[in-house]
C-alpha atoms as a PDB file:
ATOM      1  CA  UNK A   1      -0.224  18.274  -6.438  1.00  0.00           C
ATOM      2  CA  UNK A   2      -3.861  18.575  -5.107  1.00  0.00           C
ATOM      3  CA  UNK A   3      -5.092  20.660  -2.504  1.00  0.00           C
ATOM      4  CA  UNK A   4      -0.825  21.148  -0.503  1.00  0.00           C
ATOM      5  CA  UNK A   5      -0.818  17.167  -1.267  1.00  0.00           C
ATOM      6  CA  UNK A   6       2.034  15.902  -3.299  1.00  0.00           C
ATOM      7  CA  UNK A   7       2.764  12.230  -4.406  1.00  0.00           C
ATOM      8  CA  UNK A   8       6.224  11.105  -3.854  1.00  0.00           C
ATOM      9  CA  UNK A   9       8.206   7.961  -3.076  1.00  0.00           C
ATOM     10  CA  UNK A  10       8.376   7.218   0.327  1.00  0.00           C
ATOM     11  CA  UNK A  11      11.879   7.734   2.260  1.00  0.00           C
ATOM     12  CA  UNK A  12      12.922   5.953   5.827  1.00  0.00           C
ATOM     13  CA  UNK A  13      11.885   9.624   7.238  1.00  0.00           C
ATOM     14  CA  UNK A  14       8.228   8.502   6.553  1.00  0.00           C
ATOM     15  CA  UNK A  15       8.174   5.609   9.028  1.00  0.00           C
ATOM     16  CA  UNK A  16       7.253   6.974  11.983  1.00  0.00           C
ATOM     17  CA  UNK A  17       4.086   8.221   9.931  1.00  0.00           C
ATOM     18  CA  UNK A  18       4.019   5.056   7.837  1.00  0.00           C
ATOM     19  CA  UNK A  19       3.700   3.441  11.175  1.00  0.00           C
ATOM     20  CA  UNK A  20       0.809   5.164  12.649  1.00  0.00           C
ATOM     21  CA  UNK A  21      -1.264   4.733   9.932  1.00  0.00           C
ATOM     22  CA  UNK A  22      -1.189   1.758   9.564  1.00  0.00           C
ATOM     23  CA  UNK A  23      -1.757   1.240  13.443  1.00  0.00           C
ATOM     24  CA  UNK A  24      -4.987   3.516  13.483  1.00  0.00           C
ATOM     25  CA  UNK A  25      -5.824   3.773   9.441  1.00  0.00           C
ATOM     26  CA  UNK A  26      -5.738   0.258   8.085  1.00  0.00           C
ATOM     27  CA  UNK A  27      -6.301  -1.497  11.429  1.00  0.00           C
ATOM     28  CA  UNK A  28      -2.939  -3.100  12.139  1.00  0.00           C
ATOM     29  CA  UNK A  29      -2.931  -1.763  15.547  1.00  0.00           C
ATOM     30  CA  UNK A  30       0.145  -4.663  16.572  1.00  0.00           C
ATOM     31  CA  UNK A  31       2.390  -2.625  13.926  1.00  0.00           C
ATOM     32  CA  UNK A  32       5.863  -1.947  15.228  1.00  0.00           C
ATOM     33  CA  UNK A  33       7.810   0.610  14.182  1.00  0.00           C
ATOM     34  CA  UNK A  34      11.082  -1.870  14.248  1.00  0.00           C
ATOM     35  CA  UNK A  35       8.860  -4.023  11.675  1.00  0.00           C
ATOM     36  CA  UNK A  36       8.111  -1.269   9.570  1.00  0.00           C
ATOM     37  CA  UNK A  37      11.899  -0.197   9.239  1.00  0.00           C
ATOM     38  CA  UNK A  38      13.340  -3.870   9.110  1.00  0.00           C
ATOM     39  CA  UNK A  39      10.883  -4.319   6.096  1.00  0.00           C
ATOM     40  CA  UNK A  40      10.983  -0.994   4.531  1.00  0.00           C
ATOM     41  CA  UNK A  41      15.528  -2.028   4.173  1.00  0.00           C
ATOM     42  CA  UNK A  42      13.959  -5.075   2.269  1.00  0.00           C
ATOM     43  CA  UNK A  43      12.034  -3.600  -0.558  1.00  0.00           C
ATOM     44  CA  UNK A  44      12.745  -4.706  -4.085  1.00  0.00           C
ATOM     45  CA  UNK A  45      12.673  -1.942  -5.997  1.00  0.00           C
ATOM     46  CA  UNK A  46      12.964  -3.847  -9.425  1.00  0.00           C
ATOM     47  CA  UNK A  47       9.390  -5.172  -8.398  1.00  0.00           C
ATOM     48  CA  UNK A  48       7.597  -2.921  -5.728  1.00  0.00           C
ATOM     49  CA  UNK A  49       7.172   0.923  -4.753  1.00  0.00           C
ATOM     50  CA  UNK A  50       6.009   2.950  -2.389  1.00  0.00           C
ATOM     51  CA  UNK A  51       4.331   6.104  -2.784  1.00  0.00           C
ATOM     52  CA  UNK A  52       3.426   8.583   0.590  1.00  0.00           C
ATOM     53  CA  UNK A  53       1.022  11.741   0.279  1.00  0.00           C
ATOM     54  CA  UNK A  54       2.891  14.072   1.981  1.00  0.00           C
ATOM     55  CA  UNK A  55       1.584  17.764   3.101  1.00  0.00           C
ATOM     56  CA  UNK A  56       2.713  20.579   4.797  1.00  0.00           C
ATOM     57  CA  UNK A  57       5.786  22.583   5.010  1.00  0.00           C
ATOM     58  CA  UNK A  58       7.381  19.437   6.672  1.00  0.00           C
ATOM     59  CA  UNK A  59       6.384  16.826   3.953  1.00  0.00           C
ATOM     60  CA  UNK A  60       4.878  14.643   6.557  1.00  0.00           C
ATOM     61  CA  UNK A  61       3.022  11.781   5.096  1.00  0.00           C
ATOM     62  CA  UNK A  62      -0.210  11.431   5.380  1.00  0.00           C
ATOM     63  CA  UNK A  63      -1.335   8.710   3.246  1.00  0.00           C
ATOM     64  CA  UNK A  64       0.599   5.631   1.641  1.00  0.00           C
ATOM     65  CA  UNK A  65       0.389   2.643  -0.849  1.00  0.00           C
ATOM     66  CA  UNK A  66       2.456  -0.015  -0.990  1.00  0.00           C
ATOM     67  CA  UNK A  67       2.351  -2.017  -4.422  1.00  0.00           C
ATOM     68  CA  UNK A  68       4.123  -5.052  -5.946  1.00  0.00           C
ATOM     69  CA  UNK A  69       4.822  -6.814  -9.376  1.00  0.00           C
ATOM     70  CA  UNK A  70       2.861  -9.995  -9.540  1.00  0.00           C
ATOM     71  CA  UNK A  71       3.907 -12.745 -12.379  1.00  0.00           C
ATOM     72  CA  UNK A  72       2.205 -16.076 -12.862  1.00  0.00           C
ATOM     73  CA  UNK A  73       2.111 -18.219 -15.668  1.00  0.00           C
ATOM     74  CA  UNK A  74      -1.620 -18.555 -16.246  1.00  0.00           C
ATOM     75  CA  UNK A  75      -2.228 -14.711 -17.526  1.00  0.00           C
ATOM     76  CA  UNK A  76      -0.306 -11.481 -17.707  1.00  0.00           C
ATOM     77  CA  UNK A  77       2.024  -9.463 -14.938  1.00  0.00           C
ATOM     78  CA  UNK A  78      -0.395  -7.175 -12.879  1.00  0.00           C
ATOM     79  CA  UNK A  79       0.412  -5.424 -10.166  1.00  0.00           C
ATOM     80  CA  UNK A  80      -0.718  -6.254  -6.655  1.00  0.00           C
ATOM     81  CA  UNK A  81      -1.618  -3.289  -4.173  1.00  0.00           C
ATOM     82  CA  UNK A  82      -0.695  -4.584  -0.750  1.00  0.00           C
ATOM     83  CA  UNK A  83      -1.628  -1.574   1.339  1.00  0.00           C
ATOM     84  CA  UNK A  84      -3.150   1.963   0.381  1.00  0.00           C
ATOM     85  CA  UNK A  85      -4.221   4.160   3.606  1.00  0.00           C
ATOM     86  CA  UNK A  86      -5.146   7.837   4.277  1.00  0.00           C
ATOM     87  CA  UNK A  87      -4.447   9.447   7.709  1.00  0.00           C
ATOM     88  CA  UNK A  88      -8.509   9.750   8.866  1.00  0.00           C
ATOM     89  CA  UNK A  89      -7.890  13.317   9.292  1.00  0.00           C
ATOM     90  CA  UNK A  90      -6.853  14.111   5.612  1.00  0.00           C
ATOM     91  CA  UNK A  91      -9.715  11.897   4.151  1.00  0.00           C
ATOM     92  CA  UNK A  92     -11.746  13.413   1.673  1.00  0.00           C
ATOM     93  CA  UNK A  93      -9.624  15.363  -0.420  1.00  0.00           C
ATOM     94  CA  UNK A  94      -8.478  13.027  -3.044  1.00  0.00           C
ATOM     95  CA  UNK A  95      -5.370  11.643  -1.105  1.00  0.00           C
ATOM     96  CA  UNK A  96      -6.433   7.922  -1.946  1.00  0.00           C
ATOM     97  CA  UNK A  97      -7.159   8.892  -5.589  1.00  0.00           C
ATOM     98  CA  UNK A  98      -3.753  10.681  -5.999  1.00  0.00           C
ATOM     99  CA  UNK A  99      -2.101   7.597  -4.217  1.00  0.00           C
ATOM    100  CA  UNK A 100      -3.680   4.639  -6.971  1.00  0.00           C
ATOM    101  CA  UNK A 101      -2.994   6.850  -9.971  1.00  0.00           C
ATOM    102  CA  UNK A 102       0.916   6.646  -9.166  1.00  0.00           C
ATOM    103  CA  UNK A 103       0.545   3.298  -8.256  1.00  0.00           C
ATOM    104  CA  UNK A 104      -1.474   2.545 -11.956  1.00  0.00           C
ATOM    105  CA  UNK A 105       1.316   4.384 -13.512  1.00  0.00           C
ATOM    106  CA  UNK A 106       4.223   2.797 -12.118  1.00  0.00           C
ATOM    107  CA  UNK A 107       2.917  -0.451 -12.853  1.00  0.00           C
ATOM    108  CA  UNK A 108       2.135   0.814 -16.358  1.00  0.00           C
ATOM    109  CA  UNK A 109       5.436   1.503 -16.909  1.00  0.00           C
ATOM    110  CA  UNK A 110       6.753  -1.727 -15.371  1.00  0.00           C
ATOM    111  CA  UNK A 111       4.325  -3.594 -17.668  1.00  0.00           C
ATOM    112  CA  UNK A 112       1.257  -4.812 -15.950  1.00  0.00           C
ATOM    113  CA  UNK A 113      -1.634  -5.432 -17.492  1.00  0.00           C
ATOM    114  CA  UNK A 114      -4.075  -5.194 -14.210  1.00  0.00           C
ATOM    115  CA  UNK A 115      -3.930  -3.893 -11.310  1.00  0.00           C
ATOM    116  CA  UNK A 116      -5.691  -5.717  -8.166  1.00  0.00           C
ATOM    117  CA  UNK A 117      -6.352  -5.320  -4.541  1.00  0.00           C
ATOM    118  CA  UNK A 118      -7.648  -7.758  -2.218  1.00  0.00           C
ATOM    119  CA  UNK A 119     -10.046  -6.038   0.769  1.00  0.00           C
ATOM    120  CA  UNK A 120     -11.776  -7.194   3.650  1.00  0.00           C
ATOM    121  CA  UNK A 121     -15.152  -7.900   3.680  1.00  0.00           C
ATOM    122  CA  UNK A 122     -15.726  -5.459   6.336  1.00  0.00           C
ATOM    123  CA  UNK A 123     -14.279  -2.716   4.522  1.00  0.00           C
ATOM    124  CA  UNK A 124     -17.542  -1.383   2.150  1.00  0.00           C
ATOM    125  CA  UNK A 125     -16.125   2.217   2.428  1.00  0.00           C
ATOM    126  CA  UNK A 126     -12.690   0.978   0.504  1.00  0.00           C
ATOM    127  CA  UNK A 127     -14.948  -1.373  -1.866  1.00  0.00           C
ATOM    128  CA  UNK A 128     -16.995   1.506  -2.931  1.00  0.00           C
ATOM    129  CA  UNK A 129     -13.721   3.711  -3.089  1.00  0.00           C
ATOM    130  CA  UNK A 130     -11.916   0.978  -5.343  1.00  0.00           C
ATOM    131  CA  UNK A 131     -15.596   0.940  -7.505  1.00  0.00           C
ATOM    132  CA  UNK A 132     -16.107   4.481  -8.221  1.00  0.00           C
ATOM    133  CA  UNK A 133     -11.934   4.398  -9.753  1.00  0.00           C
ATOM    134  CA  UNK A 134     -12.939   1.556 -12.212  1.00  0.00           C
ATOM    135  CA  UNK A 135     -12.199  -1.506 -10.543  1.00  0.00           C
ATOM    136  CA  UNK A 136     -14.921  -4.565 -10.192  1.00  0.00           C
ATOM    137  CA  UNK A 137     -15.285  -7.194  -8.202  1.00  0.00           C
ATOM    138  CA  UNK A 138     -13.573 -10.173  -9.581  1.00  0.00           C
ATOM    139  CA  UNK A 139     -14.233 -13.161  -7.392  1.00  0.00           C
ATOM    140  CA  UNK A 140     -14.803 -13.835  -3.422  1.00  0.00           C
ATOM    141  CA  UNK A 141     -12.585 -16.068  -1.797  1.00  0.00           C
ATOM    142  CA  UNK A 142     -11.168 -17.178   1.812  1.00  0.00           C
ATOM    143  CA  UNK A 143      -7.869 -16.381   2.856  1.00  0.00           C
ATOM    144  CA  UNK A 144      -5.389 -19.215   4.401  1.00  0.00           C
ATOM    145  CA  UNK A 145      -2.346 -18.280   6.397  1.00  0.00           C
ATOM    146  CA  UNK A 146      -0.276 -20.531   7.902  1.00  0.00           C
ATOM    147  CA  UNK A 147       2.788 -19.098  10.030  1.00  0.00           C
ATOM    148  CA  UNK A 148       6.377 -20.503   9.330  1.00  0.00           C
ATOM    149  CA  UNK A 149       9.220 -20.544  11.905  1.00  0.00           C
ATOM    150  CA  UNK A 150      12.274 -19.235  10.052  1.00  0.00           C
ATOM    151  CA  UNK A 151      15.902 -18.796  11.111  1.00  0.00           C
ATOM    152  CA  UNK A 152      15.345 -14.678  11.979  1.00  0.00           C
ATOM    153  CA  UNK A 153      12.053 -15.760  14.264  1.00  0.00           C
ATOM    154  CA  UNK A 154      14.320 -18.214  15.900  1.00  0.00           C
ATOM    155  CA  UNK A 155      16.930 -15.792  16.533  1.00  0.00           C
ATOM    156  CA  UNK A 156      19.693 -17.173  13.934  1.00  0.00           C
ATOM    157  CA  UNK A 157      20.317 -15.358  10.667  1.00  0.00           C
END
């Protein structure tokens, strides 16, 4: 614990807060709270985690990263971070830090080899955040996304 902050896994309590960061901290301002709930009852806890930095006497999260098990057969398990996000007003006081360390460990102990995060080119403040805590540039690359109609978009189950 750093400064009130503590690190712990994050609970369906935290979605409201989960929700507005995202929306105003990572930039995801179409975020719906229904979306983060329906896909916070779908994580796979054999192969992702959540951690929240929560503060305050009622543990309300300010801060969250979302990270994931990542196997291929061309090198060794690392660990993907999918999301990692500090409330703008609690920036500054090692929240981020506190957030990757658990992250690190837990895939440590899961048995990844790497860790890696994929950021925006627009986001030099994260870059040079991710930098200064060890981690180099690997590679630049484009991003393709194609959207698939599934049964659930359609309605069905």
């Amino acid at each position: 614990m750093t400064d009130g902050i503590r690190i712990r896994r994050a609970e369906a309590k935290d979605i409201p807060q989960l929700t507005e960061i995202f929306q105003k901290d990572l930039g995801y301002g179409a975020c719906m709270q229904e979306t983060v709930a329906a896909q916070f009852t779908k994580l796979d806890e054999k192969r992702e985690a959540v951690f929240v930095a929560a503060t305050g006497t009622d543990d309300r999260a300010i801060g969250v990263i979302h990270v994931e098990l990542y196997n291929t057969l061309y090198f060794p398990m690392l660990a993907n971070i999918l999301g990692l996000a500090v409330s703008s007003c609690c920036r500054g006081r090692g929240t981020g830090s506190l957030l990757l360390t658990a992250a690190e460990e837990w895939a440590a102990r899961e048995g990844a080899a790497f860790m890696r995060v994929n950021s925006e080119e627009s986001r030099t403040e994260a870059h040079a955040f991710y930098r200064k805590r060890g981690y180099t540039d690997e590679k630049e690359q484009k991003r393709f996304l194609k959207e698939l109609s599934s049964p659930c978009q359609q309605g069905g189950k």
